[in-house]
C-alpha atoms as a PDB file:
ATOM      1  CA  UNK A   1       0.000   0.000   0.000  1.00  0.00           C
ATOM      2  CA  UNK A   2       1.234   3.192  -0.804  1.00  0.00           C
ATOM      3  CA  UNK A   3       1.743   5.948   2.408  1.00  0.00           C
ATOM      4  CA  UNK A   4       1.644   9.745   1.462  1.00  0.00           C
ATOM      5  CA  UNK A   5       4.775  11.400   3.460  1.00  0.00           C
ATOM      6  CA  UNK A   6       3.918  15.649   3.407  1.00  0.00           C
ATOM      7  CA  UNK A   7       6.990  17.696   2.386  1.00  0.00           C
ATOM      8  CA  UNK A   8       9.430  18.105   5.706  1.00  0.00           C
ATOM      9  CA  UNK A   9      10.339  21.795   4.224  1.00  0.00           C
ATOM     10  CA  UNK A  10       8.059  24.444   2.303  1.00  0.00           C
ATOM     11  CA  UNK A  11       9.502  25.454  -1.047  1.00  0.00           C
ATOM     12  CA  UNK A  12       9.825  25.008  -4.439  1.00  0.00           C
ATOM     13  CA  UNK A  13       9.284  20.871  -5.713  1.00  0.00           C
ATOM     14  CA  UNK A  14      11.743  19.307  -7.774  1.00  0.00           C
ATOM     15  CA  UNK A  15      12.146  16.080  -9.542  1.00  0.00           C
ATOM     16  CA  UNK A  16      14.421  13.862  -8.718  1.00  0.00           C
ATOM     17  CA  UNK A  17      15.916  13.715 -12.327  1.00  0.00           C
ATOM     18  CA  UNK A  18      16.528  17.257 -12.574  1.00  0.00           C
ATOM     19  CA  UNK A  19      18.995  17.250  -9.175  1.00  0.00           C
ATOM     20  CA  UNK A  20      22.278  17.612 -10.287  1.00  0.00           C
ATOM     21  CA  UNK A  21      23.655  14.201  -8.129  1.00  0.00           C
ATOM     22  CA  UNK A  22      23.545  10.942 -10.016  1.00  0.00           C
ATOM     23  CA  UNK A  23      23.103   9.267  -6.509  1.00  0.00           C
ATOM     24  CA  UNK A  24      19.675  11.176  -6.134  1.00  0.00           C
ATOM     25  CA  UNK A  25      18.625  11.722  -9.730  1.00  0.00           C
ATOM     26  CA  UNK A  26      19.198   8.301 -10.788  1.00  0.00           C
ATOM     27  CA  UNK A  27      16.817   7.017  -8.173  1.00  0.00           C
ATOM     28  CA  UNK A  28      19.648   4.862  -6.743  1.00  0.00           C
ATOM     29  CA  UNK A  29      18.782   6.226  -3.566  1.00  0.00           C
ATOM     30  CA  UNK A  30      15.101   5.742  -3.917  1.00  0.00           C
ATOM     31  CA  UNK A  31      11.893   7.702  -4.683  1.00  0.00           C
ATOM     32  CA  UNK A  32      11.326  10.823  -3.778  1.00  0.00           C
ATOM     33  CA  UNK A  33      11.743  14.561  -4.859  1.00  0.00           C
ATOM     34  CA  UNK A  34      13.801  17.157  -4.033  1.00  0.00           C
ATOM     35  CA  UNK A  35      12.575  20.493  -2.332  1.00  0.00           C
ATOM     36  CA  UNK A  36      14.427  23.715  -3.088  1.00  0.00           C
ATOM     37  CA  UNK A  37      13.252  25.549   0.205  1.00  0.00           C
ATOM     38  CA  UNK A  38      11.731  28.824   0.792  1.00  0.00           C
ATOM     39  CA  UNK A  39      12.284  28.603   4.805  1.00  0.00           C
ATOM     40  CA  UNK A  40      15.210  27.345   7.107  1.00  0.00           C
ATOM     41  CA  UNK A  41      12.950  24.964   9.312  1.00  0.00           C
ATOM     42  CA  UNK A  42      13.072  20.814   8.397  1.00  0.00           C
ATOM     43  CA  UNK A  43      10.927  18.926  10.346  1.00  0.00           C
ATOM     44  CA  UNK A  44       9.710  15.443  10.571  1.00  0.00           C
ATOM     45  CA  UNK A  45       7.407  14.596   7.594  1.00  0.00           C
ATOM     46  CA  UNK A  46       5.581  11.888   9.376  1.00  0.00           C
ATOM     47  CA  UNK A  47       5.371  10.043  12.454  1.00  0.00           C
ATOM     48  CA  UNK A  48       7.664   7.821  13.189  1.00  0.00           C
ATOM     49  CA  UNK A  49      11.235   6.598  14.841  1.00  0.00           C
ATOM     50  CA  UNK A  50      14.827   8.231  13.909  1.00  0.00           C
ATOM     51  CA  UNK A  51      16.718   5.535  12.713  1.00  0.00           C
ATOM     52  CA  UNK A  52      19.699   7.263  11.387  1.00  0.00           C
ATOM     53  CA  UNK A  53      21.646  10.558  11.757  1.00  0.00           C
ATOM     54  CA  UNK A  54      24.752  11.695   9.898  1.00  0.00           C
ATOM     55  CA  UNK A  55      27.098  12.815  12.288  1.00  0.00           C
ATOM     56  CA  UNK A  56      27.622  16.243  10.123  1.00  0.00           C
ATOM     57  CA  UNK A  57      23.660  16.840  10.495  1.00  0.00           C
ATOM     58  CA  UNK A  58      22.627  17.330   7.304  1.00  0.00           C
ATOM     59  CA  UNK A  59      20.792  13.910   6.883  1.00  0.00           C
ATOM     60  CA  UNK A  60      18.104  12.251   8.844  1.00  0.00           C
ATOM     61  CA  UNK A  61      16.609   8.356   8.322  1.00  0.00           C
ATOM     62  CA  UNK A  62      13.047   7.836   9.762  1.00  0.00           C
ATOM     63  CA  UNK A  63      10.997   4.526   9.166  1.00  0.00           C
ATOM     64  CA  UNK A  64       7.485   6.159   9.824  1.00  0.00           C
ATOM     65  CA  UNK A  65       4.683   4.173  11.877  1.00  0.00           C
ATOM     66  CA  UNK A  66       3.508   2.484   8.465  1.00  0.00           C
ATOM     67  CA  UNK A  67       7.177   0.625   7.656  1.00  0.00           C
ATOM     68  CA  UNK A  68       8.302   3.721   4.829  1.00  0.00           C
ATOM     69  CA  UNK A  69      12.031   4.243   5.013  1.00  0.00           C
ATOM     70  CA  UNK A  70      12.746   8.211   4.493  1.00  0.00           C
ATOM     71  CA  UNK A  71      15.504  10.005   3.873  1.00  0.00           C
ATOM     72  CA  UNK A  72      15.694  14.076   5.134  1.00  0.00           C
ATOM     73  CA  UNK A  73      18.973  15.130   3.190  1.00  0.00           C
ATOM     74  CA  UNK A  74      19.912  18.406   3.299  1.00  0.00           C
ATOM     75  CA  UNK A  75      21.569  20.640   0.463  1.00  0.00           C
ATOM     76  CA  UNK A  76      24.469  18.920  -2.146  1.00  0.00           C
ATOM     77  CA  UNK A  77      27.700  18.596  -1.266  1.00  0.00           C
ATOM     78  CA  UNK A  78      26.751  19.812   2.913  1.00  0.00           C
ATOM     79  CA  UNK A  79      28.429  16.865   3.925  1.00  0.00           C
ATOM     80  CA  UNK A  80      31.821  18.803   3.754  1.00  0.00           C
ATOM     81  CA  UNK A  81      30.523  21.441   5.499  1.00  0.00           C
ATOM     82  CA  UNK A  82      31.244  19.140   8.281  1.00  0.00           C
ATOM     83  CA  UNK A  83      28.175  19.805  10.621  1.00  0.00           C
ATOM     84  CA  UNK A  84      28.505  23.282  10.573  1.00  0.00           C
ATOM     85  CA  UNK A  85      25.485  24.872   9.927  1.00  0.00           C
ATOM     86  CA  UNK A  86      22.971  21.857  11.071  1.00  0.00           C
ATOM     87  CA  UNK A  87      21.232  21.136  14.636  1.00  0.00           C
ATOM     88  CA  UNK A  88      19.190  18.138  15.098  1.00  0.00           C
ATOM     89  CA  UNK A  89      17.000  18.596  17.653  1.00  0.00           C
ATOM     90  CA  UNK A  90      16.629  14.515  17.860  1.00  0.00           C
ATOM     91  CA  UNK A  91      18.608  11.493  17.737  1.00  0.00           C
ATOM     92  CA  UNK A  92      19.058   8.079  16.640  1.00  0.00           C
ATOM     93  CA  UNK A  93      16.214   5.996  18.420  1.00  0.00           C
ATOM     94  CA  UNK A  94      13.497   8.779  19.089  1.00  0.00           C
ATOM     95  CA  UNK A  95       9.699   8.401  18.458  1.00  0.00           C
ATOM     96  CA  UNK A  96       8.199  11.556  16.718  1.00  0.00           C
END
């Protein structure tokens, strides 16, 4: 069954094979889209359990209640800005 997961960020939608990252835009890493946003706030898209952080920030895993695996990733190429710049305000393990 399919499970609709809201946008975690308000902006502008983007497909996935017009982001410039063959990881994303090949769909290697799964489906999705890619948000260019409007606002600096993420938050949680659904309800669910964090089951992965990055330790530079900039990427979150949640498996929601329903069993979908998402992926938060923030910005190309933020994983050398070496966690400057991100806060998670959860970790690895929580229920939101």
């Amino acid at each position: 069954e399919r499970e609709t997961i809201p946008a975690p960020v308000v902006g502008e939608i983007v497909t996935l094979a017009d982001v410039k990252d063959e990881a994303f835009s090949s769909g290697a890493l799964g489906k999705g889209v890619a948000i260019i946003p409007t606002v600096g706030r993420v938050v949680a898209p659904a309800a669910g359990t964090v089951t992965t952080i990055f330790p530079t920030g900039h990427a979150i895993g949640i498996t929601t209640k329903d069993g979908a695996e998402v992926l938060i990733h923030i910005g190309m190429d933020t994983v050398q800005l070496e966690g400057k710049f991100f806060t998670a305000h959860v970790k690895q393990g929580d229920v939101i």
